[in-house]
C-alpha atoms as a PDB file:
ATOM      1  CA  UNK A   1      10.317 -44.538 -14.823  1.00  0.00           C
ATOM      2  CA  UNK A   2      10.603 -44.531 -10.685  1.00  0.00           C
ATOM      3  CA  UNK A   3      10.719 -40.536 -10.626  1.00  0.00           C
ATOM      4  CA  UNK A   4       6.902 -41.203 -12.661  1.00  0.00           C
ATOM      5  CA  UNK A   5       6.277 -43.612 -10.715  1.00  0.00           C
ATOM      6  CA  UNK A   6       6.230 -41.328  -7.624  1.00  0.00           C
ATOM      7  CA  UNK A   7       4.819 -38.675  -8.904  1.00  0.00           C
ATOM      8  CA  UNK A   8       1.883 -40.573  -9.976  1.00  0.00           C
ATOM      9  CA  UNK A   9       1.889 -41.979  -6.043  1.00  0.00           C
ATOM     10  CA  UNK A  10       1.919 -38.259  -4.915  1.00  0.00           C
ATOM     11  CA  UNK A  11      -1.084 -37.335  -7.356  1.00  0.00           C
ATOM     12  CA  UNK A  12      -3.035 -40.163  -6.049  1.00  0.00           C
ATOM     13  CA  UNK A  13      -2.474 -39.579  -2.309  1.00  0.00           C
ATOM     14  CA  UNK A  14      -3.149 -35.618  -3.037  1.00  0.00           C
ATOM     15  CA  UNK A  15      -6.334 -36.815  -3.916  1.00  0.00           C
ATOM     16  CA  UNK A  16      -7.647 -38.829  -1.806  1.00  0.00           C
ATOM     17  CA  UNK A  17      -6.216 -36.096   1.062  1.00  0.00           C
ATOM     18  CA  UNK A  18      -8.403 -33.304  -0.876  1.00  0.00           C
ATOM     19  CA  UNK A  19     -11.411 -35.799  -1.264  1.00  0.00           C
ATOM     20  CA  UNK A  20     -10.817 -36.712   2.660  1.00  0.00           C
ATOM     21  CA  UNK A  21     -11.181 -32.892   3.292  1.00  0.00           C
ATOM     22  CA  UNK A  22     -14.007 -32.320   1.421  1.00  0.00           C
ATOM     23  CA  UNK A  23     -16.141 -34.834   3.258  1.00  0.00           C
ATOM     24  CA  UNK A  24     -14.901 -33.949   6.739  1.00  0.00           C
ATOM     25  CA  UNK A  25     -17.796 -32.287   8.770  1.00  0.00           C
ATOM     26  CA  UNK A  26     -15.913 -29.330  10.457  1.00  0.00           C
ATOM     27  CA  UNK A  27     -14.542 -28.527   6.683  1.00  0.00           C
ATOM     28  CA  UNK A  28     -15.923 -24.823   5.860  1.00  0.00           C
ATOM     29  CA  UNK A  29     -18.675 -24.537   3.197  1.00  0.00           C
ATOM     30  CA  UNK A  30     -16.991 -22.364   0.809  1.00  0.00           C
ATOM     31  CA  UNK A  31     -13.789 -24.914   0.946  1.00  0.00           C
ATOM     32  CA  UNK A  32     -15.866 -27.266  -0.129  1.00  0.00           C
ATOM     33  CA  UNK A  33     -16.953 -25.043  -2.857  1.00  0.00           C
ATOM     34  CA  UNK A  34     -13.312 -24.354  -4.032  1.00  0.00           C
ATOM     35  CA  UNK A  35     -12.568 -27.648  -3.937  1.00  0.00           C
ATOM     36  CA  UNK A  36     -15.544 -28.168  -6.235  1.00  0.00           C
ATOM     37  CA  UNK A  37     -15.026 -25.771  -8.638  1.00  0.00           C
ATOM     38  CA  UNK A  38     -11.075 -26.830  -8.771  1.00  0.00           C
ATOM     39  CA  UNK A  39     -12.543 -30.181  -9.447  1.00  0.00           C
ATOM     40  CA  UNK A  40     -15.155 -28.955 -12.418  1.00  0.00           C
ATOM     41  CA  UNK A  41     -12.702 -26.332 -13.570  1.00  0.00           C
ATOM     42  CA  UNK A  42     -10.405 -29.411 -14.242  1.00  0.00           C
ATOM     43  CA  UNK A  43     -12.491 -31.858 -15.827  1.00  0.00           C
ATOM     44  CA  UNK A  44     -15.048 -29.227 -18.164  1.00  0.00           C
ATOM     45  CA  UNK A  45     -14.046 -28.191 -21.160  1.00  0.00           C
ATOM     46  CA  UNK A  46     -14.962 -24.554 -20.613  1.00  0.00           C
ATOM     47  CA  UNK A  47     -11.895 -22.785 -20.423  1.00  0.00           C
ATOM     48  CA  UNK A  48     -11.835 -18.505 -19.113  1.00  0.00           C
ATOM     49  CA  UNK A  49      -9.218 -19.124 -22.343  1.00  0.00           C
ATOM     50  CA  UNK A  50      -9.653 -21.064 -24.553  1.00  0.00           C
ATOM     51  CA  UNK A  51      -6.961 -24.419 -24.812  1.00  0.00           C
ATOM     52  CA  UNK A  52      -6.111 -23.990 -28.247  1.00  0.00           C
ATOM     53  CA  UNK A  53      -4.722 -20.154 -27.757  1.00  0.00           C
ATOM     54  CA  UNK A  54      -0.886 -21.109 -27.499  1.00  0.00           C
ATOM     55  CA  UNK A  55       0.152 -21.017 -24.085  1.00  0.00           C
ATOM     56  CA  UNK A  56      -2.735 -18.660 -22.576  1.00  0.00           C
ATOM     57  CA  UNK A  57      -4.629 -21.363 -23.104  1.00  0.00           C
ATOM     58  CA  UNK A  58      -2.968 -23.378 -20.613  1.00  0.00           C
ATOM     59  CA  UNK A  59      -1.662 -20.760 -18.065  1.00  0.00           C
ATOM     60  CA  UNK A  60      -5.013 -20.444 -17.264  1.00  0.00           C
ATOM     61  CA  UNK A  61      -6.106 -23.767 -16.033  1.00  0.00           C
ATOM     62  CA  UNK A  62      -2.244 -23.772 -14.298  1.00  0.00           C
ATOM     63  CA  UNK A  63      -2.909 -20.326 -11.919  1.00  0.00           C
ATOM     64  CA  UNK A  64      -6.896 -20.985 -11.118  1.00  0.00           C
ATOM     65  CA  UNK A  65      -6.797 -24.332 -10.364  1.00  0.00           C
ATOM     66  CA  UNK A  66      -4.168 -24.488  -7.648  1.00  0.00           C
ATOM     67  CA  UNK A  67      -5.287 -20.920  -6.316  1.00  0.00           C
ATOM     68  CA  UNK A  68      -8.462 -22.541  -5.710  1.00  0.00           C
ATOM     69  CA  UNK A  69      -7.016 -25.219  -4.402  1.00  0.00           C
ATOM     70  CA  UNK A  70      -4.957 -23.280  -1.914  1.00  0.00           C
ATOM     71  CA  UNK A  71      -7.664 -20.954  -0.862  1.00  0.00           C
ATOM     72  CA  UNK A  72      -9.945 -24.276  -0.182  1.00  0.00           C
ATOM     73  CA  UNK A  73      -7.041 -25.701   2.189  1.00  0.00           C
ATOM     74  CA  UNK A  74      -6.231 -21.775   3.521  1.00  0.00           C
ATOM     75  CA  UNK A  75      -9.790 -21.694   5.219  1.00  0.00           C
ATOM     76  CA  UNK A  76     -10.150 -25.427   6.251  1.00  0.00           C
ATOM     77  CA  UNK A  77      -8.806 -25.534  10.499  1.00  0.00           C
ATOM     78  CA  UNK A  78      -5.695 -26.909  10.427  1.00  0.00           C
ATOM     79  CA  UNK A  79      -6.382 -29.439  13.015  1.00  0.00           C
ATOM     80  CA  UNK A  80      -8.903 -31.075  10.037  1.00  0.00           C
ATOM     81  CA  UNK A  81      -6.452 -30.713   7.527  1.00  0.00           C
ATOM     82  CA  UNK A  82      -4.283 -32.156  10.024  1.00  0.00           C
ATOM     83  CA  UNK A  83      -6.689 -35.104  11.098  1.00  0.00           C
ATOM     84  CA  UNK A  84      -7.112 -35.632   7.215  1.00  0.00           C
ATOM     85  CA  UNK A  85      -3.068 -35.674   6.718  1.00  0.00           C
ATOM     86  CA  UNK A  86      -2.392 -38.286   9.347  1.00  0.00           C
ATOM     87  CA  UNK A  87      -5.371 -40.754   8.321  1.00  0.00           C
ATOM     88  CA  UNK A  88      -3.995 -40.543   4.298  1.00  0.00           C
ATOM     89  CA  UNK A  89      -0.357 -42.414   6.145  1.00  0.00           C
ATOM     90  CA  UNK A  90      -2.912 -44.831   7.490  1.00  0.00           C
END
């Protein structure tokens, strides 16, 4: 229940890092994008696969997500994601 626990913490500070990012001036257009479509891509129910084709289903929605997610915080400065980092220990 404590490993959950943290996890769950992790998530939610993850979050609010990524939403922290997104509103940050100096953050690149197309990050923002990435982070957007990471964000839709999560919460639509349009698949590239569908869900209910055993495990291709979800394979898909485990590579593009987090490769969007990664290319968002590749192109963001790292002094913003930085900036971003030490105001989420705030």
């Amino acid at each position: 229940m404590r490993r959950l626990r943290e996890i769950s913490a992790t998530i939610r500070r993850e979050i609010r890092f990524y939403r922290a990012v997104a509103l940050h001036p100096r953050t690149p257009r197309l990050a923002k994008w990435c982070l957007l479509a990471a964000t839709a891509y999560a919460v639509t129910p349009i698949d590239l696969i569908p869900d209910f084709i055993p495990i291709l289903g979800h394979l898909d929605d485990v590579i593009i997500i987090p490769a969007l997610v990664g290319l968002a915080v590749w192109l963001i400065p790292a002094d913003v994601v930085a900036e971003c980092r030490a105001s989420e220990n705030r």
